[in-house]
C-alpha atoms as a PDB file:
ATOM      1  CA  UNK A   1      26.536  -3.136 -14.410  1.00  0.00           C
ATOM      2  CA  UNK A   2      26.972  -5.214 -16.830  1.00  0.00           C
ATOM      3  CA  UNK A   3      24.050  -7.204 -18.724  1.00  0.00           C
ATOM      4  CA  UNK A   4      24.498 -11.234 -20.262  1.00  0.00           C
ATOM      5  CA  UNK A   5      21.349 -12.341 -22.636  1.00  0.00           C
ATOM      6  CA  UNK A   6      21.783 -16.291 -22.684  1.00  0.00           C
ATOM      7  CA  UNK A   7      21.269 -16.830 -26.967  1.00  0.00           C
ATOM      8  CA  UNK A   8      20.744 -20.400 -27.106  1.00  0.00           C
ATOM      9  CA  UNK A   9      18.088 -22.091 -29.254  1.00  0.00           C
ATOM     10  CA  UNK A  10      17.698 -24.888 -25.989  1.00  0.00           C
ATOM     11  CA  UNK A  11      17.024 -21.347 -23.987  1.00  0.00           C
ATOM     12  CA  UNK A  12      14.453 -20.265 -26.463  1.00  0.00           C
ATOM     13  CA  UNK A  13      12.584 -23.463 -26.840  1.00  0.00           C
ATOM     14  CA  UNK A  14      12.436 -23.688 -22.802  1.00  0.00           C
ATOM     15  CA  UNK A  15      11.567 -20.191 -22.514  1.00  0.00           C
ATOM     16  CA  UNK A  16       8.465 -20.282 -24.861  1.00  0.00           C
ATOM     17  CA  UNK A  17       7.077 -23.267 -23.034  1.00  0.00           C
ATOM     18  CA  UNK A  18       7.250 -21.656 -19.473  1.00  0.00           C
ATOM     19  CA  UNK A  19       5.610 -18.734 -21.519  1.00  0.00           C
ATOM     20  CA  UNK A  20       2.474 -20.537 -22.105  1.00  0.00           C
ATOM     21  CA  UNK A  21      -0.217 -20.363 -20.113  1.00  0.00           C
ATOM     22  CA  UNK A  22      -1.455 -23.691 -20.597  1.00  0.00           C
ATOM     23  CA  UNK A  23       1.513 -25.105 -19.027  1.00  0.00           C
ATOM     24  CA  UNK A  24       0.784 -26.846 -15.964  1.00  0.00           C
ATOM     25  CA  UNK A  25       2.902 -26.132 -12.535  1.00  0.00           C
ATOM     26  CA  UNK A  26       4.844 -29.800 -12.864  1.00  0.00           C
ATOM     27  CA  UNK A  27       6.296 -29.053 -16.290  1.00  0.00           C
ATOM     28  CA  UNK A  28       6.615 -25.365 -15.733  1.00  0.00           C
ATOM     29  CA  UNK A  29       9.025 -26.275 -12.595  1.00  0.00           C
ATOM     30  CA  UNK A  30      11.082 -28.614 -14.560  1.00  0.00           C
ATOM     31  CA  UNK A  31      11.681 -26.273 -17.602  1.00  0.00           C
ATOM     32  CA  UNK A  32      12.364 -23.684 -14.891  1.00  0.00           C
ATOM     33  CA  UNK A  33      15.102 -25.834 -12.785  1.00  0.00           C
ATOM     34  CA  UNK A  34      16.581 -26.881 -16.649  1.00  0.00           C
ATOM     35  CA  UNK A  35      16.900 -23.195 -18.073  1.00  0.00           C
ATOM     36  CA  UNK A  36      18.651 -22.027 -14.835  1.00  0.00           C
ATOM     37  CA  UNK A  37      21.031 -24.787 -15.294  1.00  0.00           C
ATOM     38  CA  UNK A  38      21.699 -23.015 -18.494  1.00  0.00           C
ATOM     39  CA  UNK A  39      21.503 -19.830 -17.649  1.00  0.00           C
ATOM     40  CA  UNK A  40      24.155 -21.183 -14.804  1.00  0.00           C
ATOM     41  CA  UNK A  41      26.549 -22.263 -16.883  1.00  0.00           C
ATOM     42  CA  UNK A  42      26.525 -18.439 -18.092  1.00  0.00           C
ATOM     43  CA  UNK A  43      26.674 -16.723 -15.023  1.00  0.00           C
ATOM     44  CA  UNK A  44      29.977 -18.650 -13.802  1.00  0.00           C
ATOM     45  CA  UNK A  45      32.204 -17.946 -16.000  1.00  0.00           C
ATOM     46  CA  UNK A  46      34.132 -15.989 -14.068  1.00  0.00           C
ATOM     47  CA  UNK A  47      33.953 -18.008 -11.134  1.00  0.00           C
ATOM     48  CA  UNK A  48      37.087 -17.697  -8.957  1.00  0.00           C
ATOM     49  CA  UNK A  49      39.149 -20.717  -9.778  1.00  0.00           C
ATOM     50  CA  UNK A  50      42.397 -22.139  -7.906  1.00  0.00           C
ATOM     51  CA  UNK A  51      45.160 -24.562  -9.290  1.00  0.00           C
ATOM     52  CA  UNK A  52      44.679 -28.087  -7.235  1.00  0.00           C
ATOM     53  CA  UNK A  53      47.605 -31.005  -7.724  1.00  0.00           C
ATOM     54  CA  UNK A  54      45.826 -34.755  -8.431  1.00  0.00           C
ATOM     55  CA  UNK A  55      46.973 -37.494  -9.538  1.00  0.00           C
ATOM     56  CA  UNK A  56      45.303 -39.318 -12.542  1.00  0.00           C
ATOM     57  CA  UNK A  57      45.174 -43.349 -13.583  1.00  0.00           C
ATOM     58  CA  UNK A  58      48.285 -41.914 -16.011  1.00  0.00           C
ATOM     59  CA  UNK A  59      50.233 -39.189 -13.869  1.00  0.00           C
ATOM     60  CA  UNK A  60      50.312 -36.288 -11.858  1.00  0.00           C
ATOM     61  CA  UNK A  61      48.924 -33.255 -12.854  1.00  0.00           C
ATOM     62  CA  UNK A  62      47.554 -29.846 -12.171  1.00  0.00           C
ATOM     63  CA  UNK A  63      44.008 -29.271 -12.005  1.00  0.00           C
ATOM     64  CA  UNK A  64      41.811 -26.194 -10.881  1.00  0.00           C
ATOM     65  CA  UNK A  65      38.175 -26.174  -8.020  1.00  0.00           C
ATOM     66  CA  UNK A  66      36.396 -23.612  -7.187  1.00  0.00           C
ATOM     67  CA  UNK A  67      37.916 -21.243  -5.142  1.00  0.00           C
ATOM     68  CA  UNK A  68      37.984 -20.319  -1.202  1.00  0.00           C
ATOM     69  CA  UNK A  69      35.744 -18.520   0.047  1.00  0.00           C
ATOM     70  CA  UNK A  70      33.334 -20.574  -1.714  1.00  0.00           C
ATOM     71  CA  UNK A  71      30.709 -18.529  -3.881  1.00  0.00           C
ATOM     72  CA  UNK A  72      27.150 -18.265  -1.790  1.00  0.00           C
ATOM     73  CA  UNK A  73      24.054 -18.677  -3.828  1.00  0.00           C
ATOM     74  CA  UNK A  74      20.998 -16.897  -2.704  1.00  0.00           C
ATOM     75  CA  UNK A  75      17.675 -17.104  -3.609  1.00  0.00           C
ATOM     76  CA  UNK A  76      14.881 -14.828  -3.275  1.00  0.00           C
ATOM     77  CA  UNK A  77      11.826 -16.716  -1.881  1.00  0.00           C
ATOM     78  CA  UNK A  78       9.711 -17.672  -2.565  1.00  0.00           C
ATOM     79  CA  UNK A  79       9.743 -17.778  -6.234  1.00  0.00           C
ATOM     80  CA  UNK A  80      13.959 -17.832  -6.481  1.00  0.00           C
ATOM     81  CA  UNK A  81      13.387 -21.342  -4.400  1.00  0.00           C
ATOM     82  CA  UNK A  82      12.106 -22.973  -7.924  1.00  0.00           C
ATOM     83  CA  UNK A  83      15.596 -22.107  -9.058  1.00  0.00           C
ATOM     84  CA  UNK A  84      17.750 -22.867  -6.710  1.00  0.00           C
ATOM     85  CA  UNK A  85      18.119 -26.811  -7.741  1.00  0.00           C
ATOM     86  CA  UNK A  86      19.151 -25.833 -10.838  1.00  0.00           C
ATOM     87  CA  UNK A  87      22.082 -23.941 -10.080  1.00  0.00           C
ATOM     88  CA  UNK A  88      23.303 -26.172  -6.869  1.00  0.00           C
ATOM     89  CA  UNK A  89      23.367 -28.848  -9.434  1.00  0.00           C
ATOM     90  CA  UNK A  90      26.080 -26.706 -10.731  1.00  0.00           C
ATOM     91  CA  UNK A  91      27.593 -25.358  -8.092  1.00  0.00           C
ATOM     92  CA  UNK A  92      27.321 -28.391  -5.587  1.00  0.00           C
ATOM     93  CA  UNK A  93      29.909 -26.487  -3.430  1.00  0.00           C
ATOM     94  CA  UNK A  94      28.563 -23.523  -3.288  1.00  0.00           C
ATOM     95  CA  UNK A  95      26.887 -22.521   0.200  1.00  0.00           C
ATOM     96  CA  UNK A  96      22.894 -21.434   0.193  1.00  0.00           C
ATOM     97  CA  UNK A  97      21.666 -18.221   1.787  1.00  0.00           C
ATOM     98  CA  UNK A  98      17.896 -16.745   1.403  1.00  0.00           C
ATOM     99  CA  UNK A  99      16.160 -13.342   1.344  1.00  0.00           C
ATOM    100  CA  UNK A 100      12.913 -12.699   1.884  1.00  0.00           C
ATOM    101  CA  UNK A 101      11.987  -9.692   0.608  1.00  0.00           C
ATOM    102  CA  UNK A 102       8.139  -8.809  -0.083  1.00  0.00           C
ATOM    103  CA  UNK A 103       6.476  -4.879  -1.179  1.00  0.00           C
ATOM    104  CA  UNK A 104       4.601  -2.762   0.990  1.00  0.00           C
ATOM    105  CA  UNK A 105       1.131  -2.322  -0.584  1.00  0.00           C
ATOM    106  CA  UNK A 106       0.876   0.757   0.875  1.00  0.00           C
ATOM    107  CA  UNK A 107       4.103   2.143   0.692  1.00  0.00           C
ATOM    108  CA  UNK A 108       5.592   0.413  -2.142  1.00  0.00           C
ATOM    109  CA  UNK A 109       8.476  -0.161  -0.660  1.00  0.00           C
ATOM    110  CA  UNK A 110      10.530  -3.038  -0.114  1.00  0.00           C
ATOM    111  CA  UNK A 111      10.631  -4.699   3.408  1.00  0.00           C
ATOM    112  CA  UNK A 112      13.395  -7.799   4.220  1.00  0.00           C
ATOM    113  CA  UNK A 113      11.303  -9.934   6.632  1.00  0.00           C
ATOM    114  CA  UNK A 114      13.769 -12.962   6.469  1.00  0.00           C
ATOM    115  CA  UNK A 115      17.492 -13.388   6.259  1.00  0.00           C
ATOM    116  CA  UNK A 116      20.161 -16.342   6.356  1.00  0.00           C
ATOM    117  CA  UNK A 117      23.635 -14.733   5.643  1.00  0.00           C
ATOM    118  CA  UNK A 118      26.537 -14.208   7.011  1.00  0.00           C
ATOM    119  CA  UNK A 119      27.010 -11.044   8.267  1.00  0.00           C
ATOM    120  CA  UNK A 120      30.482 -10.846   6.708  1.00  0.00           C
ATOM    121  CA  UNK A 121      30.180 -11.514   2.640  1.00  0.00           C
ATOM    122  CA  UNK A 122      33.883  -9.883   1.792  1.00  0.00           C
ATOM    123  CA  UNK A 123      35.492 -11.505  -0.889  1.00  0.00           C
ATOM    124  CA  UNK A 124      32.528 -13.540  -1.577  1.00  0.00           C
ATOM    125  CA  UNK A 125      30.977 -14.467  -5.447  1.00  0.00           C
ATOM    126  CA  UNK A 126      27.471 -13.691  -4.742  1.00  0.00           C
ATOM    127  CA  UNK A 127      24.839 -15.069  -6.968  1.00  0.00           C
ATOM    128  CA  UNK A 128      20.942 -13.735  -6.617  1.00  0.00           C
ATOM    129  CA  UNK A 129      18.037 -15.927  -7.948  1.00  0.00           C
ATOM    130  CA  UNK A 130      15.022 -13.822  -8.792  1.00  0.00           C
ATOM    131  CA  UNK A 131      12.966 -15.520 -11.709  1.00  0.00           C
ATOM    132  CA  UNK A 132      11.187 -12.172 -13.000  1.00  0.00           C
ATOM    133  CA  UNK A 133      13.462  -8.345 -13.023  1.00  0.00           C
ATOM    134  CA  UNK A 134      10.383  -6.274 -13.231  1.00  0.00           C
ATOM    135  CA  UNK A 135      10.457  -2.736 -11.835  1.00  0.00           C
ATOM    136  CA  UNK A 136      13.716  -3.723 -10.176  1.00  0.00           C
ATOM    137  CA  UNK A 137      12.870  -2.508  -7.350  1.00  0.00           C
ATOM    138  CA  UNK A 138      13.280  -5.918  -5.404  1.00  0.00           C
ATOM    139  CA  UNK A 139      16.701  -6.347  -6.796  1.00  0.00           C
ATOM    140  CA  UNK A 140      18.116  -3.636  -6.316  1.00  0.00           C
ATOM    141  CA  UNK A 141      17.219  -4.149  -2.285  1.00  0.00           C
ATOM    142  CA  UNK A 142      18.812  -7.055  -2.406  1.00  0.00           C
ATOM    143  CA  UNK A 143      22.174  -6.034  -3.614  1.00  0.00           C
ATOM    144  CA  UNK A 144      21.986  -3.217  -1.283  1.00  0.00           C
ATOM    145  CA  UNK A 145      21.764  -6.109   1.579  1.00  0.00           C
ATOM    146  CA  UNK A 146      24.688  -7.735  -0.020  1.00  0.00           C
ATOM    147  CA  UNK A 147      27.167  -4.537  -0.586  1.00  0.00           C
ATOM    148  CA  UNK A 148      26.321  -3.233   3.083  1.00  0.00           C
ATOM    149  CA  UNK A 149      28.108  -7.358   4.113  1.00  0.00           C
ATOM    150  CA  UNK A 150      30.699  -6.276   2.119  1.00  0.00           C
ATOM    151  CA  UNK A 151      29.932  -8.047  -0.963  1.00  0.00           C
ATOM    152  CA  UNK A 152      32.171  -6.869  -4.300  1.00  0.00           C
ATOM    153  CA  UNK A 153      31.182  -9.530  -6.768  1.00  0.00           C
ATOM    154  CA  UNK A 154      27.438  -9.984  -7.319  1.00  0.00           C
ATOM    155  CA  UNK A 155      25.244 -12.069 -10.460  1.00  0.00           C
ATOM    156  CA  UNK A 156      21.863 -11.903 -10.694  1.00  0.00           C
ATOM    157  CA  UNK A 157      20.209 -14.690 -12.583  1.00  0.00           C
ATOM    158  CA  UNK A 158      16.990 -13.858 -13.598  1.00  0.00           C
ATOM    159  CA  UNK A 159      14.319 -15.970 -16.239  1.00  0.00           C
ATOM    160  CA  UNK A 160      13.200 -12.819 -18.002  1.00  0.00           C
ATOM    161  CA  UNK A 161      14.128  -8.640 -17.624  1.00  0.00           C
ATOM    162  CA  UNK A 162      12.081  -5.766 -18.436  1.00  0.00           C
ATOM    163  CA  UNK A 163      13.975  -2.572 -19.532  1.00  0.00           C
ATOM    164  CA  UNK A 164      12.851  -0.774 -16.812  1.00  0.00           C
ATOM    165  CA  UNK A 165      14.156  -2.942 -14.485  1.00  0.00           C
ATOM    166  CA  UNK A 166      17.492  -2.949 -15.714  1.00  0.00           C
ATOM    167  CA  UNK A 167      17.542   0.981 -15.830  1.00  0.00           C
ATOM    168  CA  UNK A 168      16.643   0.429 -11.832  1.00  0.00           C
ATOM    169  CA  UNK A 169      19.769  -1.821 -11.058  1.00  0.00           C
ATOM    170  CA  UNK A 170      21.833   0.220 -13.570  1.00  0.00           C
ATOM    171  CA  UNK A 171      21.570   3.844 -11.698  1.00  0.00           C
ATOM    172  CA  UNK A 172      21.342   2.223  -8.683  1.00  0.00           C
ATOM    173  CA  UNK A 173      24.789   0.486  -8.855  1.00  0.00           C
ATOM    174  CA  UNK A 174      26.805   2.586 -10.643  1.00  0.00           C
ATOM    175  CA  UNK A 175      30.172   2.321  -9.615  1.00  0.00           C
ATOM    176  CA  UNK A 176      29.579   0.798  -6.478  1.00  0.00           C
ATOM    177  CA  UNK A 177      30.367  -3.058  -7.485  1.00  0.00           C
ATOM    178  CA  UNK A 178      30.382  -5.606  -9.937  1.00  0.00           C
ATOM    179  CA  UNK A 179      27.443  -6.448 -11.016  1.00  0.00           C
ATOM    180  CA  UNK A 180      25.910  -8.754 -13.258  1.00  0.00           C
ATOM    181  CA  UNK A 181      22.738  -9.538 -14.678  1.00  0.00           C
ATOM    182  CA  UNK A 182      22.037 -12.923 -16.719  1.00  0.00           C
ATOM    183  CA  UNK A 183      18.877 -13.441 -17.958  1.00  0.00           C
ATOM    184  CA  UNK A 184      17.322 -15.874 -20.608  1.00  0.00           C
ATOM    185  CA  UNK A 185      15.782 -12.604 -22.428  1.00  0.00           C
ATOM    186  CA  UNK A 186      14.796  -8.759 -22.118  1.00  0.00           C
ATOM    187  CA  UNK A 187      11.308  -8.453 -23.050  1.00  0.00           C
ATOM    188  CA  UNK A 188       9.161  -5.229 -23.801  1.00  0.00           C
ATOM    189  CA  UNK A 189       8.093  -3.651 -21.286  1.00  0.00           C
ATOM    190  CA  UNK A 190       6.058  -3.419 -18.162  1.00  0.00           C
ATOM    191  CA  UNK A 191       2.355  -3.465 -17.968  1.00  0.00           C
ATOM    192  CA  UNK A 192       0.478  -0.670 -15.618  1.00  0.00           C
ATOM    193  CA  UNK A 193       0.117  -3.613 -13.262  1.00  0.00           C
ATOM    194  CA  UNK A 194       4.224  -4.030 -13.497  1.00  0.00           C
ATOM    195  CA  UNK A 195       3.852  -6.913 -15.189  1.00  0.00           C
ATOM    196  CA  UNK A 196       6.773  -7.686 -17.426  1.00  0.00           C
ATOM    197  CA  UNK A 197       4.968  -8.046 -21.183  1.00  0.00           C
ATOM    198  CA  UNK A 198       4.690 -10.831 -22.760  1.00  0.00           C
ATOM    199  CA  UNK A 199       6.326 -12.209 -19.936  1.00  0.00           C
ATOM    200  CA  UNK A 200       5.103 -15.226 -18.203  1.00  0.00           C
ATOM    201  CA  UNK A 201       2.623 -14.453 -15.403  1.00  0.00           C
ATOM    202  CA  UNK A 202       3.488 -14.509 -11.769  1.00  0.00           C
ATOM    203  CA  UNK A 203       6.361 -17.005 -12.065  1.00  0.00           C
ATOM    204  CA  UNK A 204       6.046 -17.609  -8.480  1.00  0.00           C
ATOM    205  CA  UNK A 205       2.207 -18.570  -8.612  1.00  0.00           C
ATOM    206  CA  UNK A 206       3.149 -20.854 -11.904  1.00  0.00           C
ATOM    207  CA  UNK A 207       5.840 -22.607  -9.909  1.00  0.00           C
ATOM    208  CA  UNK A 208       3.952 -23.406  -6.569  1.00  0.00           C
ATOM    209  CA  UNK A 209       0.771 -22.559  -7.724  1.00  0.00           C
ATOM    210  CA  UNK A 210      -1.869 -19.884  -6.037  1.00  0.00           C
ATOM    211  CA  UNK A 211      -1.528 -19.453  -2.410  1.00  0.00           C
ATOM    212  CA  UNK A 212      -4.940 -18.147  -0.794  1.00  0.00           C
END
């Protein structure tokens, strides 16, 4: 596994204002969609490339797209929905998948109660949209999903990472694939809630707001 902290003072500044908790829903979903453009811009740059002939105002030339099979970006809902503009804006090309994936109160564990893949993801660039890498747990389910379709390649974009988190994915992955995390920062810790701290609250609530 390897792990990508986005240093940017643009990054920072965003990141501090979705910290806030006086910032209201609206603002919070723009920053959001903004830093995951940035964060995007990260995460691709080993995006599978191919040489394409064109022919410019001046001459002919070589140029290089994005790559067949085209990369599949899939977000985690319903929070990884508030970044899921951000990186199509990116990656126009790129085809859309989603997870569902929620916890078992009383189990803890991690149950997949929706799914739009194909069941086939060999030779695909797989990119996960999570906003918060807590306890990790939820991640690492959903590269498990991923690997059993074959997947090789998968990037996990993520607003914020707790240590423990990472330690989850790390051990769980191993050797298994490549797999990378990009995140905007890795804060302290969890809280006993599993909380990431400082964090930024329930990033899903703060995008969509508080569903009763």
């Amino acid at each position: 596994m390897r792990l990508h902290i986005a240093n940017h003072p643009l990054i920072d500044h965003k990141l501090t204002v979705l910290r806030d908790e006086r910032t209201p829903s609206p603002v919070f979903r723009q920053l959001a969609d903004e830093l995951v453009t940035l964060l995007t811009y990260e995460a691709t740059r080993d995006i599978a490339v191919e040489d394409f002939p064109i022919k410019t105002p001046v001459t002919e030339t070589i140029g290089k797209r994005i790559a067949e099979p085209r990369p599949i970006v899939i977000p985690i809902l319903r929070a990884g929905l508030g970044m899921l503009e951000g990186m199509t804006r990116m990656l126009p090309t790129a085809e859309v998948g989603f997870l569902g994936m929620k916890r078992d109160e009383n189990t803890l564990a991690i149950e997949t109660y929706a799914n739009r893949l194909p069941d086939d993801l060999s030779g695909r660039q797989c990119f996960i949209l999570d906003p918060m890498l807590a306890t990790g747990h939820t991640m690492v389910a959903a590269i498990d999903y991923l690997l059993e379709r074959g997947a090789k390649e998968v990037t996990c974009l993520c607003l914020l990472a707790a240590p423990e988190g990472l330690k989850t994915v790390e051990e769980f992955v191993g050797d298994r694939a490549d797999v990378n995390i990009v995140t905007a920062a890795v804060d302290e810790r969890l809280n006993e809630h599993s909380y990431i701290v400082p964090g930024l609250g329930d990033a899903g609530d703060r995008l969509y707001g508080i569903v009763d």
